[in-house]
C-alpha atoms as a PDB file:
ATOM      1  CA  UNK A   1       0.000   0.000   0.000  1.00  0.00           C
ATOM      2  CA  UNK A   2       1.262   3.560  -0.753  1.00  0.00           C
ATOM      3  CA  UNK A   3       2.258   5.595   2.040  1.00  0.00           C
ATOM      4  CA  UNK A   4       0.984   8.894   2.689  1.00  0.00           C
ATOM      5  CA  UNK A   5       4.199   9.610   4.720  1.00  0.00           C
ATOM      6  CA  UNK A   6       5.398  12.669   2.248  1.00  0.00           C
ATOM      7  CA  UNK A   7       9.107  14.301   2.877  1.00  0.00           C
ATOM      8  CA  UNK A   8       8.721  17.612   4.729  1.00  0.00           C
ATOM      9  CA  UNK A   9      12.318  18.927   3.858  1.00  0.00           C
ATOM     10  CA  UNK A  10      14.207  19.257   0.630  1.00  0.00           C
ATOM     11  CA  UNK A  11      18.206  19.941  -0.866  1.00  0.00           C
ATOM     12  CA  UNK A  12      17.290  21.257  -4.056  1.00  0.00           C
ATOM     13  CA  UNK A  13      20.674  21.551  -4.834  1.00  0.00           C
ATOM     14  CA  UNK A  14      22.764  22.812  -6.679  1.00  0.00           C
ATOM     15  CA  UNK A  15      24.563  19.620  -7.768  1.00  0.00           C
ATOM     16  CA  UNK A  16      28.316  19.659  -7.013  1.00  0.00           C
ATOM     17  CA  UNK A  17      28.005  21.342  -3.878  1.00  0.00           C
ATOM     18  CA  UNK A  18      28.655  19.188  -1.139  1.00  0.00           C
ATOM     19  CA  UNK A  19      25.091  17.994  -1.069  1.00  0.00           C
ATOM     20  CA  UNK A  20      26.288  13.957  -1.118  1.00  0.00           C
ATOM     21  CA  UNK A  21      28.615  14.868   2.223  1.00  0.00           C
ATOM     22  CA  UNK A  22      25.721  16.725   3.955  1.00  0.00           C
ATOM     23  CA  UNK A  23      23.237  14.477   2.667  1.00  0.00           C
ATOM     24  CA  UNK A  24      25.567  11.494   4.155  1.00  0.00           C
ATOM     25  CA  UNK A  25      25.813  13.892   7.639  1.00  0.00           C
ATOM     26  CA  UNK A  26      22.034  13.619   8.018  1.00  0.00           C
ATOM     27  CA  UNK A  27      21.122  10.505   7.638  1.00  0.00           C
ATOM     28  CA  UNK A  28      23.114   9.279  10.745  1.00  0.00           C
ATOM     29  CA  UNK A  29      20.742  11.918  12.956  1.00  0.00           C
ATOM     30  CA  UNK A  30      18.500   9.675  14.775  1.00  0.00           C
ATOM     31  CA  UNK A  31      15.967  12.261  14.130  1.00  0.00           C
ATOM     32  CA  UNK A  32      16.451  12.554  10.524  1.00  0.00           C
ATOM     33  CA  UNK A  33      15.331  10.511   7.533  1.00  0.00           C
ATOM     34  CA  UNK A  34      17.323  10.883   4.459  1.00  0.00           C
ATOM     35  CA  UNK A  35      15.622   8.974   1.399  1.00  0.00           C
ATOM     36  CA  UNK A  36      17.090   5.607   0.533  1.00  0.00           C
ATOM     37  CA  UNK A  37      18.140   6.833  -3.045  1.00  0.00           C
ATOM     38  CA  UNK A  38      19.962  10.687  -2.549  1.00  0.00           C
ATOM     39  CA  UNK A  39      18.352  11.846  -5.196  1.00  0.00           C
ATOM     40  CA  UNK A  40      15.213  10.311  -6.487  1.00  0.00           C
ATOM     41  CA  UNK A  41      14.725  13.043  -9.246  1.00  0.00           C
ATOM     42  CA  UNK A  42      10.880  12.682  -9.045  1.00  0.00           C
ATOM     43  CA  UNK A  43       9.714  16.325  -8.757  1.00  0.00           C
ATOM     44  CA  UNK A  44      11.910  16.584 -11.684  1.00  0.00           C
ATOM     45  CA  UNK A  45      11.694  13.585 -14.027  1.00  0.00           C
ATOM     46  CA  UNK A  46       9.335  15.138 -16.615  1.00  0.00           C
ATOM     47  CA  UNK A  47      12.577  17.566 -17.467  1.00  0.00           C
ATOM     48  CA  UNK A  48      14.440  14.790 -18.570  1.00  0.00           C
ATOM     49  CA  UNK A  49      15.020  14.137 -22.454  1.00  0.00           C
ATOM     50  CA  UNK A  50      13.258  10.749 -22.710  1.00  0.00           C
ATOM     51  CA  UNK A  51      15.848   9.434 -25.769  1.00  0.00           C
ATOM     52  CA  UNK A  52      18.682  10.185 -22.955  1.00  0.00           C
ATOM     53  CA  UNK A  53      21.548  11.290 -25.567  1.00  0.00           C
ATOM     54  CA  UNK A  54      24.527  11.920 -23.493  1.00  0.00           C
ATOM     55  CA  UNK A  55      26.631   9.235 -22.762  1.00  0.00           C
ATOM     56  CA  UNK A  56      25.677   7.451 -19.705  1.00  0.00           C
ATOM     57  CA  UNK A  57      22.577   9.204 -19.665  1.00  0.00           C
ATOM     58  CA  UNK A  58      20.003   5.682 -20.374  1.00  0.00           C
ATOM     59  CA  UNK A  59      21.207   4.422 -17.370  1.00  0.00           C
ATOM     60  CA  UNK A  60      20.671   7.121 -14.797  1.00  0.00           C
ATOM     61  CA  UNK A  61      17.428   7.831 -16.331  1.00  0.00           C
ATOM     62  CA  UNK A  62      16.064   4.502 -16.460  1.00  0.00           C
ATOM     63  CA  UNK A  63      16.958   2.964 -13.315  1.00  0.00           C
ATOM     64  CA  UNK A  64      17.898   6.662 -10.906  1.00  0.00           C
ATOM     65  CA  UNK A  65      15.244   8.787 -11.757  1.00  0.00           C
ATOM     66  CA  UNK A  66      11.655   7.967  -9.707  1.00  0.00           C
ATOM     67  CA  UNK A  67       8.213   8.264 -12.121  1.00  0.00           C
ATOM     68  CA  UNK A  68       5.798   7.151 -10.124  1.00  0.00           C
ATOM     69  CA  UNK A  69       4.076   9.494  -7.474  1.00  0.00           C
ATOM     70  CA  UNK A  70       3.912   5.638  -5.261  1.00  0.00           C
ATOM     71  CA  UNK A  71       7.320   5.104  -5.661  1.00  0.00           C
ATOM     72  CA  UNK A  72       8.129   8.181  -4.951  1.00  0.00           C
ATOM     73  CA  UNK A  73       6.113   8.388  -1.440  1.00  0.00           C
ATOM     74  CA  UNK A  74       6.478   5.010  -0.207  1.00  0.00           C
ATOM     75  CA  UNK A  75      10.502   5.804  -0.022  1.00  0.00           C
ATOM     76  CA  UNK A  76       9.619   7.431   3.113  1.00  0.00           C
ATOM     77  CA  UNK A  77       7.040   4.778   4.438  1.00  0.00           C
ATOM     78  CA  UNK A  78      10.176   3.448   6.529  1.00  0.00           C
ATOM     79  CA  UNK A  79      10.529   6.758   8.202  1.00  0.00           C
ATOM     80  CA  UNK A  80       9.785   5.281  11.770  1.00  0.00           C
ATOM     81  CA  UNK A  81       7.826   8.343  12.669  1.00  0.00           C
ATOM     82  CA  UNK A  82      10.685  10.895  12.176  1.00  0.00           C
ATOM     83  CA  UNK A  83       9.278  14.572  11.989  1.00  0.00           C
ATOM     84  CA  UNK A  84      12.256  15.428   9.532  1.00  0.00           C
ATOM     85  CA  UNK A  85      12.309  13.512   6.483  1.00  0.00           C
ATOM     86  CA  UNK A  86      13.805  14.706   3.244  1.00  0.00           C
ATOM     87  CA  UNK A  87      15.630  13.813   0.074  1.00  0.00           C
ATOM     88  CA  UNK A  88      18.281  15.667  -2.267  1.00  0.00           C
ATOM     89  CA  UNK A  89      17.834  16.097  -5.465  1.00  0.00           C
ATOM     90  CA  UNK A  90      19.841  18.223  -6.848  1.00  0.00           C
ATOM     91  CA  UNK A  91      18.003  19.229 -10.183  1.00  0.00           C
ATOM     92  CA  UNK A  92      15.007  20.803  -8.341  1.00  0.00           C
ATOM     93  CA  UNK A  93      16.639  23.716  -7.910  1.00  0.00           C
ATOM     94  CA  UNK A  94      18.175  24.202 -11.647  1.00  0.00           C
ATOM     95  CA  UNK A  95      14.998  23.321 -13.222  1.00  0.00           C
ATOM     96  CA  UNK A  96      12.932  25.386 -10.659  1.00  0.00           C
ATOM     97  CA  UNK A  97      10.274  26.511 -12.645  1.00  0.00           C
ATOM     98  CA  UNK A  98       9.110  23.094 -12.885  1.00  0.00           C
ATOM     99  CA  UNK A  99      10.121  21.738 -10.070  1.00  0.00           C
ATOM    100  CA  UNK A 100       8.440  24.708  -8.164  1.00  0.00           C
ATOM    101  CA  UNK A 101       4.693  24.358  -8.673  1.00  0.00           C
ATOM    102  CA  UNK A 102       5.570  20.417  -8.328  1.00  0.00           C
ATOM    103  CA  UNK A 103       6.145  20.310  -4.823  1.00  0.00           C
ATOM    104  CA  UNK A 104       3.521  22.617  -3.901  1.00  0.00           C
ATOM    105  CA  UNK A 105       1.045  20.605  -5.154  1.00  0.00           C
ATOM    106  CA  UNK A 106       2.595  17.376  -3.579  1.00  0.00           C
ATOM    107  CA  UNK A 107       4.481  18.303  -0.525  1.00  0.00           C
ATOM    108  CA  UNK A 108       2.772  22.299   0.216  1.00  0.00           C
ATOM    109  CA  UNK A 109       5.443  23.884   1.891  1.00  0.00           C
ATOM    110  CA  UNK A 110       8.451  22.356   3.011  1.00  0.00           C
ATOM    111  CA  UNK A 111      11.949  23.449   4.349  1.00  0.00           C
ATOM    112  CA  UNK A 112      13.999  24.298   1.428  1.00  0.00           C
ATOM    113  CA  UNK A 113      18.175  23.909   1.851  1.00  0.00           C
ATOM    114  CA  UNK A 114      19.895  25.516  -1.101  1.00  0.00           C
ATOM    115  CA  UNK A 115      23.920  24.802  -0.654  1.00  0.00           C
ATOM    116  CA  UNK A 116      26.243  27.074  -3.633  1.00  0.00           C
ATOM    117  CA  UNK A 117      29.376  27.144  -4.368  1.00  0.00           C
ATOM    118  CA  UNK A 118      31.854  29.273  -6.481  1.00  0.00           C
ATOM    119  CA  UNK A 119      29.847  28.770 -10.027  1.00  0.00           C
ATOM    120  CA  UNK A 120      33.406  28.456 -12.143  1.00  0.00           C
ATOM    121  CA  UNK A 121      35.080  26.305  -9.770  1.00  0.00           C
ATOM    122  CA  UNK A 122      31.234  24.352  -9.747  1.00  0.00           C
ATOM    123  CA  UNK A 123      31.774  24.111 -13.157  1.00  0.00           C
ATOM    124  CA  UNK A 124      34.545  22.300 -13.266  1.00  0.00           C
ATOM    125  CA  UNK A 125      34.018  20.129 -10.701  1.00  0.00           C
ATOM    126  CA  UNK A 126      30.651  18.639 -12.908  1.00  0.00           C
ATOM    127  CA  UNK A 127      33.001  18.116 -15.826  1.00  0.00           C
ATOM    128  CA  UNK A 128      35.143  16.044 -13.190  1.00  0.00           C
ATOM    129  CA  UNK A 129      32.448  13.801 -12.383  1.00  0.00           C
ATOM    130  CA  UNK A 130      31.799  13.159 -15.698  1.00  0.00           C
ATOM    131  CA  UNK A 131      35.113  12.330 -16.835  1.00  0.00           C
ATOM    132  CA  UNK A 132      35.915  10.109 -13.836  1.00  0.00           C
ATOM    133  CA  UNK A 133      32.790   8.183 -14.831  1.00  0.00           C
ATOM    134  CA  UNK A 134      33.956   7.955 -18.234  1.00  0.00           C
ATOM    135  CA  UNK A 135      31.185   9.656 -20.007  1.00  0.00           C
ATOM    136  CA  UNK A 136      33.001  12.688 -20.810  1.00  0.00           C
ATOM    137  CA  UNK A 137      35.488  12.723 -23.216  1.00  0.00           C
ATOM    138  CA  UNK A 138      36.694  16.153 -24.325  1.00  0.00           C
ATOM    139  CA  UNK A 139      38.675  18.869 -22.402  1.00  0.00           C
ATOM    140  CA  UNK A 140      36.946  21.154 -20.035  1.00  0.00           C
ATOM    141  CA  UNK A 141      37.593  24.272 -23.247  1.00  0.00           C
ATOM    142  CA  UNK A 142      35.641  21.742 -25.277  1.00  0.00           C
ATOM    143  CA  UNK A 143      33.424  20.609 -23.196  1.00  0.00           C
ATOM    144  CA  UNK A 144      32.317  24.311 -23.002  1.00  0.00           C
ATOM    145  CA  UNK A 145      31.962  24.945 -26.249  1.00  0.00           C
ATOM    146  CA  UNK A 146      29.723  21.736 -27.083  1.00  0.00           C
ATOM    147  CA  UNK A 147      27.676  23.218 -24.056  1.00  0.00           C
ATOM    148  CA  UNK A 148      25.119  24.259 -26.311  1.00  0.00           C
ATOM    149  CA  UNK A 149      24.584  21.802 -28.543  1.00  0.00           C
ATOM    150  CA  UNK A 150      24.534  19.344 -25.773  1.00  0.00           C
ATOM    151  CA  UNK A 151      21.680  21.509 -24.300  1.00  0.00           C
ATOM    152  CA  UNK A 152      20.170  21.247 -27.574  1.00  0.00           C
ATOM    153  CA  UNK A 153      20.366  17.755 -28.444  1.00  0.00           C
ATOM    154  CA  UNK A 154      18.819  17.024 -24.475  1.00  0.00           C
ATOM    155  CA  UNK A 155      21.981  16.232 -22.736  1.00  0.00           C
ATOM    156  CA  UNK A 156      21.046  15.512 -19.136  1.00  0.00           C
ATOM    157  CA  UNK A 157      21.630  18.654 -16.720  1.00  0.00           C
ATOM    158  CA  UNK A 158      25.134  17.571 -15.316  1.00  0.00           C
ATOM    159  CA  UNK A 159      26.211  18.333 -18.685  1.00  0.00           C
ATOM    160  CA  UNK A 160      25.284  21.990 -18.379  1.00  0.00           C
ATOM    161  CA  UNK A 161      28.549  23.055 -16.893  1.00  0.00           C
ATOM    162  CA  UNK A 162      28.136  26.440 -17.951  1.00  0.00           C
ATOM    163  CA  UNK A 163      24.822  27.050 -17.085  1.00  0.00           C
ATOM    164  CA  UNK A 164      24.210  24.929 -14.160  1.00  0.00           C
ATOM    165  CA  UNK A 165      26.179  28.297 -12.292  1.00  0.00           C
ATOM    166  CA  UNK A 166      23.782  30.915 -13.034  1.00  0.00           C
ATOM    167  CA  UNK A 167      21.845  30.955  -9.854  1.00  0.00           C
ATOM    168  CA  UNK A 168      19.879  33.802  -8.831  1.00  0.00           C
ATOM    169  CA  UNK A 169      16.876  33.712  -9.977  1.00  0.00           C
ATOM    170  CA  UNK A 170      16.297  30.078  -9.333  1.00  0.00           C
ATOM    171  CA  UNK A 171      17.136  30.915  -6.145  1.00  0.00           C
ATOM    172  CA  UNK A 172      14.927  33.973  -5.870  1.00  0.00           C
ATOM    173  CA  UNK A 173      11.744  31.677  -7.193  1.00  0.00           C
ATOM    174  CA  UNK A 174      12.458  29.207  -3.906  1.00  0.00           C
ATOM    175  CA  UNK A 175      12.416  32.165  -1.429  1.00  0.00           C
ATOM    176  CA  UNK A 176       9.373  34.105  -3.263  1.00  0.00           C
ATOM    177  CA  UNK A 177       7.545  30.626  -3.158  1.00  0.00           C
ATOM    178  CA  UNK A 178       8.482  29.024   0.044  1.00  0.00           C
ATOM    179  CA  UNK A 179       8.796  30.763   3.633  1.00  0.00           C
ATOM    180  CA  UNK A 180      11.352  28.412   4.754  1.00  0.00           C
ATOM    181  CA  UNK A 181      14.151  28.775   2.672  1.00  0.00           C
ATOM    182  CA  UNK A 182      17.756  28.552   3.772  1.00  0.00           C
ATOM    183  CA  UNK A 183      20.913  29.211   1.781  1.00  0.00           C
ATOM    184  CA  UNK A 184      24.480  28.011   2.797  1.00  0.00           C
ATOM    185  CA  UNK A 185      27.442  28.009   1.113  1.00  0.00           C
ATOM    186  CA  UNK A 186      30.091  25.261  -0.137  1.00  0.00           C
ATOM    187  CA  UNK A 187      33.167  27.232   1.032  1.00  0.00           C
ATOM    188  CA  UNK A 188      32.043  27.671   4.537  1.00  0.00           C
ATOM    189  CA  UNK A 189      30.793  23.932   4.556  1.00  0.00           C
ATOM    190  CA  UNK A 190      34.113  22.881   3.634  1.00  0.00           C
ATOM    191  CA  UNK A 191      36.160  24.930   6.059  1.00  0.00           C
ATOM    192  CA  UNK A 192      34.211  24.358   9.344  1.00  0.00           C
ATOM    193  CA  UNK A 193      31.313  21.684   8.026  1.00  0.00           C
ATOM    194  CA  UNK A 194      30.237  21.490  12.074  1.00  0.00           C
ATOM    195  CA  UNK A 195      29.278  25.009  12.562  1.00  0.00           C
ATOM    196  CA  UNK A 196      27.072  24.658   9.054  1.00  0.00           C
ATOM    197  CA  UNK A 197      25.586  21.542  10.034  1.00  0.00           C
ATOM    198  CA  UNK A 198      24.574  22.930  13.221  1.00  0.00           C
ATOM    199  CA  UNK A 199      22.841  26.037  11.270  1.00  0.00           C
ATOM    200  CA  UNK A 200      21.313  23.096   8.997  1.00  0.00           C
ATOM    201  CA  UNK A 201      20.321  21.113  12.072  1.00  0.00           C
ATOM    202  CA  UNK A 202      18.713  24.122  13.955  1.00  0.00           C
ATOM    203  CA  UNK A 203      17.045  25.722  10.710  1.00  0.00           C
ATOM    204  CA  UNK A 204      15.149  21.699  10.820  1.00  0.00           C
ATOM    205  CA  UNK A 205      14.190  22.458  14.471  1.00  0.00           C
ATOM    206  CA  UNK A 206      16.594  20.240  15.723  1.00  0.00           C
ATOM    207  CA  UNK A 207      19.075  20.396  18.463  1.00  0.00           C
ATOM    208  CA  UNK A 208      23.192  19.167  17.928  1.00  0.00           C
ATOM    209  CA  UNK A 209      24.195  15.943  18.096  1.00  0.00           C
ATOM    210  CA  UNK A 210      27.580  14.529  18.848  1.00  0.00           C
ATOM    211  CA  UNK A 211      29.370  11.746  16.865  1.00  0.00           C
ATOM    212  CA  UNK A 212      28.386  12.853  13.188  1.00  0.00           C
ATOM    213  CA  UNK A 213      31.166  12.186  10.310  1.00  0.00           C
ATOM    214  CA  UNK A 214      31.735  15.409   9.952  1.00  0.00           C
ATOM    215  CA  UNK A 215      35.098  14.810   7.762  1.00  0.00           C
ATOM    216  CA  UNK A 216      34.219  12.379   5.361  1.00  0.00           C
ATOM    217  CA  UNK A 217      34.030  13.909   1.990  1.00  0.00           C
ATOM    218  CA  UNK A 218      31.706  12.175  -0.743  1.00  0.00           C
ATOM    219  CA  UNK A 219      31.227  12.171  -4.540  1.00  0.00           C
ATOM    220  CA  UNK A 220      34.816  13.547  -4.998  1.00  0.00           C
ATOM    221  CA  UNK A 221      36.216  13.468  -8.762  1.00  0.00           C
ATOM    222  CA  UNK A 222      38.892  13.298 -10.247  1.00  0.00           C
ATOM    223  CA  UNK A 223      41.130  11.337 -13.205  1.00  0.00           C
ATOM    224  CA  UNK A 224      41.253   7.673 -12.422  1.00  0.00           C
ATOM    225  CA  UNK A 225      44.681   6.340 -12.805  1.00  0.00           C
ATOM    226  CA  UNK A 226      43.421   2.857 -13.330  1.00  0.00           C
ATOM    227  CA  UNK A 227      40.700   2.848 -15.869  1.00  0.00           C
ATOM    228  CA  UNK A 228      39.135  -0.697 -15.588  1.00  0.00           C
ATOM    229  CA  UNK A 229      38.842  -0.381 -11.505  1.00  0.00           C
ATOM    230  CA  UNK A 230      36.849   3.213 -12.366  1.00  0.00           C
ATOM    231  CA  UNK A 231      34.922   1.074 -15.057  1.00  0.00           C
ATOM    232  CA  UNK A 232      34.064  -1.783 -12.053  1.00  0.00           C
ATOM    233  CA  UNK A 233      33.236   0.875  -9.468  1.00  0.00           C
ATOM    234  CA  UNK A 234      31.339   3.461 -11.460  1.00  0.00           C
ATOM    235  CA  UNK A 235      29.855   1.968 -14.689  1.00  0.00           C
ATOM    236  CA  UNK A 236      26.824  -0.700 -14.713  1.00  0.00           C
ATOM    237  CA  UNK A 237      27.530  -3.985 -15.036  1.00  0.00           C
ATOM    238  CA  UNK A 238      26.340  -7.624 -14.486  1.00  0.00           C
ATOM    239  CA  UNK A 239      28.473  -8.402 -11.794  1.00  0.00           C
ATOM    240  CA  UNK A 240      28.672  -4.875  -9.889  1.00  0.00           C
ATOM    241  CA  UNK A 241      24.475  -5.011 -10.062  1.00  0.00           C
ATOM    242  CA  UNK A 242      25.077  -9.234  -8.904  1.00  0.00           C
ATOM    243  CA  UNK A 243      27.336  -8.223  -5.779  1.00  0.00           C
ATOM    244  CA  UNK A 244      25.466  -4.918  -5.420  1.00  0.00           C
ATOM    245  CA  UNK A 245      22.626  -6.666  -2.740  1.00  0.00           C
ATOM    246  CA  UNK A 246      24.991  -8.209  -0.738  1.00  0.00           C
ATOM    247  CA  UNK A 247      27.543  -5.725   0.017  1.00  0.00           C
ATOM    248  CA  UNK A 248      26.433  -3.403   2.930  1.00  0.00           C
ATOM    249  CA  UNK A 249      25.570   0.497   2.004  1.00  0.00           C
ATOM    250  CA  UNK A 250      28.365   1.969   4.277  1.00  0.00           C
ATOM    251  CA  UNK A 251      31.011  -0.183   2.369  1.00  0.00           C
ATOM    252  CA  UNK A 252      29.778   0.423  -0.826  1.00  0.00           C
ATOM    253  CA  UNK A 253      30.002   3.647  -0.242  1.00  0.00           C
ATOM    254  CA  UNK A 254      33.778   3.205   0.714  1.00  0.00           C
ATOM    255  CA  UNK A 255      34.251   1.479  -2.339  1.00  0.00           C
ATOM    256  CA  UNK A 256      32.868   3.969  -4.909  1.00  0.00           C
ATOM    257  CA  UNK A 257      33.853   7.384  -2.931  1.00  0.00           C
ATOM    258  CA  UNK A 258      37.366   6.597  -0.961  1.00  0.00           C
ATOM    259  CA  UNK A 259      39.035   3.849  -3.451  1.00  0.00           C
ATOM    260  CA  UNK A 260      38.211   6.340  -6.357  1.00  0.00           C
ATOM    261  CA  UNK A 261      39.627   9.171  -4.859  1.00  0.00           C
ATOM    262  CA  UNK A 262      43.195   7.023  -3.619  1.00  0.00           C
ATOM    263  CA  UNK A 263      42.995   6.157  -7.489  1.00  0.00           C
ATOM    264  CA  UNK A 264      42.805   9.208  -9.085  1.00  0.00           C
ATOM    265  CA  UNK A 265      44.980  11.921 -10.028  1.00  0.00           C
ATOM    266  CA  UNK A 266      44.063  15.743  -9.219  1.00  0.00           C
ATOM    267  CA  UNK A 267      42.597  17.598 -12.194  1.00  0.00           C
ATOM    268  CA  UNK A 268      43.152  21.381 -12.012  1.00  0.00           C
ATOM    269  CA  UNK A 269      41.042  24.335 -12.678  1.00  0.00           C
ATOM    270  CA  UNK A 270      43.339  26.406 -15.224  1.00  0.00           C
ATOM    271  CA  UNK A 271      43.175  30.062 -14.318  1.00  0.00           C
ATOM    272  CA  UNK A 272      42.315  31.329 -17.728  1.00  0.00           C
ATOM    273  CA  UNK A 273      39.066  29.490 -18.039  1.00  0.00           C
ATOM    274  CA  UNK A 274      38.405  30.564 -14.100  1.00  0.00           C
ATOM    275  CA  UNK A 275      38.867  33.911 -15.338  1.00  0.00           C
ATOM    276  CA  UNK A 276      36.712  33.270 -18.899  1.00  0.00           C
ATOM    277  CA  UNK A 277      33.782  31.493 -16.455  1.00  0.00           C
ATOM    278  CA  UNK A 278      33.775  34.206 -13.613  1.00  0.00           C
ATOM    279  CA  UNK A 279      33.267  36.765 -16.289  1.00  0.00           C
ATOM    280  CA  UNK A 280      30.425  35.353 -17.393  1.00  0.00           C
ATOM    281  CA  UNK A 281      29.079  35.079 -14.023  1.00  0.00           C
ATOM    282  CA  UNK A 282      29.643  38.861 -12.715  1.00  0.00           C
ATOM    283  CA  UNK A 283      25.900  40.035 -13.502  1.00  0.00           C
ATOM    284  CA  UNK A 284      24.664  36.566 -11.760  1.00  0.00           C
ATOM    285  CA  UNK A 285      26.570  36.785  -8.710  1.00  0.00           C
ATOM    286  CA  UNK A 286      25.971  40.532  -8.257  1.00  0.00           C
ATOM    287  CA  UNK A 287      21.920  39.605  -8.589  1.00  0.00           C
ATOM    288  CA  UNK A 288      22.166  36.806  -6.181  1.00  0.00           C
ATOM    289  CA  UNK A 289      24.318  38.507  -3.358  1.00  0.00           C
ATOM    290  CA  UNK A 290      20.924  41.838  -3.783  1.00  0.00           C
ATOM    291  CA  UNK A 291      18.515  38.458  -3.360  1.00  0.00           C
ATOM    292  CA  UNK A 292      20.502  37.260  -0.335  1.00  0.00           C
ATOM    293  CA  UNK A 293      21.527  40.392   1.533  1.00  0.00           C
ATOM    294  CA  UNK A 294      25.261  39.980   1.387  1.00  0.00           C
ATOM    295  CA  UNK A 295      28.719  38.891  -0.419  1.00  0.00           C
ATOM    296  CA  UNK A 296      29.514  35.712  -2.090  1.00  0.00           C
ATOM    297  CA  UNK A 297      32.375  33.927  -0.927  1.00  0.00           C
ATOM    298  CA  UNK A 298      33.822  33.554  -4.298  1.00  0.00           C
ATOM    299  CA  UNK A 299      36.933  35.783  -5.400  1.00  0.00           C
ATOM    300  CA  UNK A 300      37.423  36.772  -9.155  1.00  0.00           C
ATOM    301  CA  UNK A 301      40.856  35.241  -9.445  1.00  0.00           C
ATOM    302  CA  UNK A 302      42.003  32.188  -8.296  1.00  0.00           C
ATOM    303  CA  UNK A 303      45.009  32.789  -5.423  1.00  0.00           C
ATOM    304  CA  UNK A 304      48.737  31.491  -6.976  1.00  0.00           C
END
């Protein structure tokens, strides 16, 4: 039977952002109930191109991303009577005007988290993912350039490197439409990620709690030394979706976030397209720090 049990709190993004380590950080609360899938995409999944051109693209779409409004609900029929249950998708808040009038209908008004981060630097860090997965195959210049006709041709929206940073009036839609709306940044997660969780925690109506992971970084990216262990860990297969149910969630998660990231070479943000990307940005940024009553932690040149 469906459950009626709905999610009353929301990361909406944006992707990239350090919403897989906070997301991780929540679900050990006792109080908290974090989806079983991060990010079921539902309030999103009529955005997606349904012929799923990008490489790697079938896959997430037909297995990741949640189509049914049952499916979608009974995820949090295991909540245990939790008062805080949520989920992080991370295209809600790029494809907002959809997404939007979505979870009014379906959820009314629920706590809204929106995490950012420095939009260049953002940037590059989706064209990491996608290269350590394998799907992407050009240089960040060219991956730029295709941008476009990637959009075009219905690329899915980790593709959008570019455009995926322009975030002010997505963000401005949330706060106009919601009254509990809270915006955090990347840089300040990553330099003291206790003092944001404990913003995070109280914003839910919750008090501290000791013992959460605080240091463990997820969903890192970078260039895999090793090739066919990246293939094993990150691309579908018969035997990774054979093992899959009988390897526990905590070491699976080991597997795919720590042994990538002892494999993998640093990939670097070159200054020039930092430069080229921040550019582009300066009207955004300016916009979004008028929304949110205050400066962006994000500097214009990256520091030698």
């Amino acid at each position: 039977m469906t459950s009626e049990i709905k999610p009353n709190f929301l990361i909406v993004g944006a992707h990239k952002c350090g919403t897989s380590s906070l997301y991780s950080i929540l679900s050990e609360h006792p109080e908290v109930f974090m989806s079983r899938f991060k990010e079921p995409h539902f309030l999103t999944w009529q955005c997606w191109n349904k012929e799923v051109p990008g490489p790697g693209d079938d896959y997430i779409y037909r297995e990741l991303v949640c189509k049914r409004k049952e499916d979608y609900l009974d995820m949090f029929s295991l909540s245990g009577g939790l008062s805080i249950r949520g989920e992080g998708s991370t295209d809600t808040l790029y494809y907002a005007k959809q997404s939007i009038p979505m979870i009014q209908d379906l959820l009314g008004d629920p706590r809204i988290l929106v995490i950012l981060r420095n939009p260049a630097e953002r940037a590059f860090s989706a064209y990491k993912h996608l290269w350590r997965d394998g799907r992407e195959s050009e240089s960040f210049a060219s991956g730029l350039e295709l941008e476009g006709e990637r959009i075009r041709n219905g690329y899915e929206y980790m593709w959008h490197y570019r455009k995926g940073g322009f975030y002010a009036e997505n963000v401005r839609m949330f706060m106009s439409d919601f009254s509990r709306v809270k915006v955090v940044f990347f840089e300040d997660f990553i330099r003291d990620p206790e003092s944001v969780v404990n913003g995070v925690l109280g914003f839910l109506g919750l008090g501290t709690h000791e013992g959460l992971s605080y240091a463990r970084k997820q969903n890192t990216a970078g260039d895999p030394r090793i090739k066919w262990l990246r293939d094993l860990i990150r691309k579908p297969t018969k035997l990774r979706n054979t093992l899959k149910p009988f390897i526990p969630l905590k070491v699976r998660d080991w597997i795919r976030d720590d042994l990538m990231r002892l494999s993998s070479r640093p990939m670097k943000l070159e200054g020039l397209h930092y430069l080229q990307l921040m550019e582009c940005y300066r009207e955004d940024i300016k916009r979004l720090e008028d929304i949110l009553s205050g400066k962006c932690p994000w500097p214009e040149k990256i520091s030698p």
